[in-house]
Protein backbone atom coordinates (compact mmCIF):
# COMPACT_ATOMS: atom_id res chain seq x y z
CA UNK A 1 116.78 3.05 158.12
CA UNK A 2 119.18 0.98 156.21
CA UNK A 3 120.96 1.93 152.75
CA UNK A 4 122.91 -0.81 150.93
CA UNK A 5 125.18 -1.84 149.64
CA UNK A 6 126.89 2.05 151.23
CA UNK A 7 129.01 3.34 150.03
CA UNK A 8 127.25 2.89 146.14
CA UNK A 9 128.01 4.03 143.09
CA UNK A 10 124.78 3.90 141.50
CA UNK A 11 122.11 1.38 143.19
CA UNK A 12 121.01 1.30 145.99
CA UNK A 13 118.38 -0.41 148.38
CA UNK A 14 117.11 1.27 151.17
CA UNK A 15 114.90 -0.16 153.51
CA UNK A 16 112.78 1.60 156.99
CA UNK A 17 109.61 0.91 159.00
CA UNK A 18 107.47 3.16 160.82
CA UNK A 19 105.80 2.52 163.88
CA UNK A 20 102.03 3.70 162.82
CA UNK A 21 100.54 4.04 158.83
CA UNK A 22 102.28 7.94 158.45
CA UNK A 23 102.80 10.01 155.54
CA UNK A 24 106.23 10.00 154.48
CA UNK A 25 108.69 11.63 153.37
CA UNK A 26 112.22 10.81 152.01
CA UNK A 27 114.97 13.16 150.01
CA UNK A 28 118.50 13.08 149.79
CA UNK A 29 120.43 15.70 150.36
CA UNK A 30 123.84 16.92 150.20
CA UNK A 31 126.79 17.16 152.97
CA UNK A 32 125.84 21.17 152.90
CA UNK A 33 122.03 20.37 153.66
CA UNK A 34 120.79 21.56 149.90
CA UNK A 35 118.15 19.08 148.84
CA UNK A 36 118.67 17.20 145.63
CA UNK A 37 116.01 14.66 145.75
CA UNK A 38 112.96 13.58 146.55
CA UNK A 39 112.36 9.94 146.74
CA UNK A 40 109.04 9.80 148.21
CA UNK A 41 106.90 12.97 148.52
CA UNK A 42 104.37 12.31 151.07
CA UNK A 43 103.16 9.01 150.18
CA UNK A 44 101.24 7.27 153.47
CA UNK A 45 103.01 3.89 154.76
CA UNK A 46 101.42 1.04 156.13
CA UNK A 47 102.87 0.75 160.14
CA UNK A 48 105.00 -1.98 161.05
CA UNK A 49 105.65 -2.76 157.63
CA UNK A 50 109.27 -3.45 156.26
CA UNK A 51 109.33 -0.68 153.30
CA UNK A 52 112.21 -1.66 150.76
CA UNK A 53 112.83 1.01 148.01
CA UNK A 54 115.58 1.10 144.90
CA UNK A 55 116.83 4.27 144.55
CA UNK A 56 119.06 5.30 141.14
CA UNK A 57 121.64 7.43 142.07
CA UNK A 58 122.66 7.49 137.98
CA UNK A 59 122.34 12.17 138.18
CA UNK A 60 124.50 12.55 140.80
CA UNK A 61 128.27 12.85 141.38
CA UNK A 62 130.38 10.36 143.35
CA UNK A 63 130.18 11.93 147.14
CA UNK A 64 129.16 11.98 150.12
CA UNK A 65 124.83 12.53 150.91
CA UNK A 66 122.26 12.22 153.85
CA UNK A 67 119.05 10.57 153.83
């Protein structure tokens, strides 16, 4: 998984591919593990397919997050 440009300030691209067609799920959370986000909520992905998705980071504060 790939998130650019990093670090952001607002925009961001991030791109991932999965072996097999999966459900999947993506959230971003903070340094102290509390989720904030969900980007995708278990939405099934094609396998071996180069997923790109936007992701507005315009709510939260300038810092520091996991994916």
């Amino acid at each position: 998984m790939n998130a650019y440009p990093n670090p952001f300030s607002q925009l961001t691209s991030i791109e991932f591919s999965i072996a097999e067609a999966s459900k999947v799920w993506l959230s971003v959370y903070s340094i102290e593990g509390r989720k904030l986000v969900e980007i995708l909520k278990g939405e099934t992905i094609e396998g071996n397919t180069p997923q790109r998705l936007g992701f507005d980071a315009e709510e939260l504060q300038n810092g520091v997050y996991i994916l």
